[in-house]
Protein backbone atom coordinates (compact mmCIF):
# COMPACT_ATOMS: atom_id res chain seq x y z
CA UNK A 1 153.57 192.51 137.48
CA UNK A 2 150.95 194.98 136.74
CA UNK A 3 148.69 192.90 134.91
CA UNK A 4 148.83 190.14 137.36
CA UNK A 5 147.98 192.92 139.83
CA UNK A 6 145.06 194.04 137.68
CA UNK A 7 143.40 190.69 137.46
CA UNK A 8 144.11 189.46 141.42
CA UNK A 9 142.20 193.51 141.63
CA UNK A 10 139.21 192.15 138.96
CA UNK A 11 138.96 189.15 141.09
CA UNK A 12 138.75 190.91 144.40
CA UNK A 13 136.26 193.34 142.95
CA UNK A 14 134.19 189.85 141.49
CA UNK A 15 133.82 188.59 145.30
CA UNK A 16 133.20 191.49 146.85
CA UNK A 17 130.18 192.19 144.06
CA UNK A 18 129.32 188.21 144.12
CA UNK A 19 130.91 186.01 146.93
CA UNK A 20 132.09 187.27 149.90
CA UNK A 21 129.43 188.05 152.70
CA UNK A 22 129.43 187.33 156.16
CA UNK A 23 126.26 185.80 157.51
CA UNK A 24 125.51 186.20 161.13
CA UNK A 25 122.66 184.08 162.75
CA UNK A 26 120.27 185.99 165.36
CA UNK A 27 122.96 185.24 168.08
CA UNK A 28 125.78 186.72 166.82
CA UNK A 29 127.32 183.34 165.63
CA UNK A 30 129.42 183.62 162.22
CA UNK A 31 127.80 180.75 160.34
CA UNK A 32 130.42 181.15 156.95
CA UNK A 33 133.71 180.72 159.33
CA UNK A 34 135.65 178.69 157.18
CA UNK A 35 136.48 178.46 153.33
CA UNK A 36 134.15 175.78 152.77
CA UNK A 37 130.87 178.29 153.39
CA UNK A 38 132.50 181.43 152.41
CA UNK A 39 132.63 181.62 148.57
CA UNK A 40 135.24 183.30 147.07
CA UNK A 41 135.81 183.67 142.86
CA UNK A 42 138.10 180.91 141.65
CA UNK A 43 140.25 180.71 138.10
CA UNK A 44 137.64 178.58 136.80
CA UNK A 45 135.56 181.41 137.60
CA UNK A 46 137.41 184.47 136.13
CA UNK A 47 136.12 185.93 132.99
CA UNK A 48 139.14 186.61 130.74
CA UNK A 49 140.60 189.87 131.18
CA UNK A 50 142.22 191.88 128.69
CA UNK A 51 144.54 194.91 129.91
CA UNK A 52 145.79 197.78 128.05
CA UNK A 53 147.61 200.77 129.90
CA UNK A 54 149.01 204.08 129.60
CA UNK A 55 152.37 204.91 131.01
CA UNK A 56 152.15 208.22 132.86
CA UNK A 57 155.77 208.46 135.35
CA UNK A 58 155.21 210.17 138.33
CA UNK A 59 157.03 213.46 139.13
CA UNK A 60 157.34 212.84 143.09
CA UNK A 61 160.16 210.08 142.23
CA UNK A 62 163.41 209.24 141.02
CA UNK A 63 162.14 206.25 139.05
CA UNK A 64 158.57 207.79 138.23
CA UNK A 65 156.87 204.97 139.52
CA UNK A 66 153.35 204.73 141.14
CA UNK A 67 151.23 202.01 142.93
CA UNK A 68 148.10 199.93 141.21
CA UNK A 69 147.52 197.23 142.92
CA UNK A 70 144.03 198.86 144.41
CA UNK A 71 143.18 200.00 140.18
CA UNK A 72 141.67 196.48 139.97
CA UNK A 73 139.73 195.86 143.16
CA UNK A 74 138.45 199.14 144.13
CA UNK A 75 135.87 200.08 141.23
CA UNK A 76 134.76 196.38 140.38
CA UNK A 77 131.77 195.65 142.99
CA UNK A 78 129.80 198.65 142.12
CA UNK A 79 130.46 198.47 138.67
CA UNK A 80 128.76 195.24 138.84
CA UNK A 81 125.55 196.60 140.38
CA UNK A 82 125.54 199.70 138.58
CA UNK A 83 125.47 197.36 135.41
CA UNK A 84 122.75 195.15 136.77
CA UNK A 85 120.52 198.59 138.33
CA UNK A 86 121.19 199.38 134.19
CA UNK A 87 120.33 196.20 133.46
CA UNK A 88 116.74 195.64 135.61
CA UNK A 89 115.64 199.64 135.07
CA UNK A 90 112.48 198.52 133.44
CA UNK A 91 111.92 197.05 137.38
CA UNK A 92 112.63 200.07 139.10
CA UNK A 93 115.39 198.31 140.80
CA UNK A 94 117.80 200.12 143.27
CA UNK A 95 121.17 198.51 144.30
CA UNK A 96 122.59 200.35 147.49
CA UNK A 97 124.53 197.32 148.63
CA UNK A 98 126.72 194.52 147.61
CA UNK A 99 127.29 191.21 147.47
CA UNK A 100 124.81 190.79 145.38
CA UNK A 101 123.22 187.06 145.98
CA UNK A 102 120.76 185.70 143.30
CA UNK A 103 118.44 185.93 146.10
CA UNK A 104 119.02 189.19 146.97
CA UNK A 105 118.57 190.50 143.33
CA UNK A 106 115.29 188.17 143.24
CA UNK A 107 113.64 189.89 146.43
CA UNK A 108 114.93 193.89 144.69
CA UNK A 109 112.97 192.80 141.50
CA UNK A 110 109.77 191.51 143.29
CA UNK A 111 109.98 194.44 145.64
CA UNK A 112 110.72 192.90 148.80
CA UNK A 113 111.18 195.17 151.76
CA UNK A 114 113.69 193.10 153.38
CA UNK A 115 115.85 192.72 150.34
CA UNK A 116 119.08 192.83 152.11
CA UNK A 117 118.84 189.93 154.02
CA UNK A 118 121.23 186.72 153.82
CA UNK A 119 121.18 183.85 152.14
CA UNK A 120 122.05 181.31 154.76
């Protein structure tokens, strides 16, 4: 259970760096309403993750259990764009917001001032 609940968390954190975005037009309309426009990582998409873990119980229970569902998704995103700010340093390149579109990662390296625009 917990490794399946580590990679669903990988994948999560892959979309939310990636995929998932919202994208508004000037009225207010949502213009990626239905699973056709708004992209989400697939298995064909996954890298291959490995898992290793450390079993620490938990004092506050009978069965020294603890949650980790949220160990997967939560750090993933900004790992990804610290890696790529890392990555692009010899362009100066500063990544205060995710998903991270090819676009949007195009206009940060050219130094666009409206780099965190949409795609659509």
């Amino acid at each position: 259970i917990l490794e399946g609940q580590i990679h669903g968390g990988v994948a999560q954190g892959i979309g939310n760096a990636f995929y998932e975005e919202l994208v508004w037009d000037e009225n207010g309309q949502l213009l990626n309403a239905s699973f056709m426009d708004y992209l989400l990582p697939t298995a064909d998409t996954m890298p291959i993750i490995e898992t290793d873990h450390v079993e620490t119980p938990s004092p506050l229970n009978p069965l020294g259990i603890k949650g980790a569902g949220e160990a997967g998704a939560i750090p993933v995103g900004p790992l990804f764009a610290q890696a790529l700010e890392d990555a692009l340093s010899a362009f100066a390149v500063e990544i205060t917001e995710i998903p991270l579109s090819p676009n949007k990662l195009f206009a940060l390296i050219h130094g666009d001032e409206d780099a965190t625009g949409t795609d659509a």
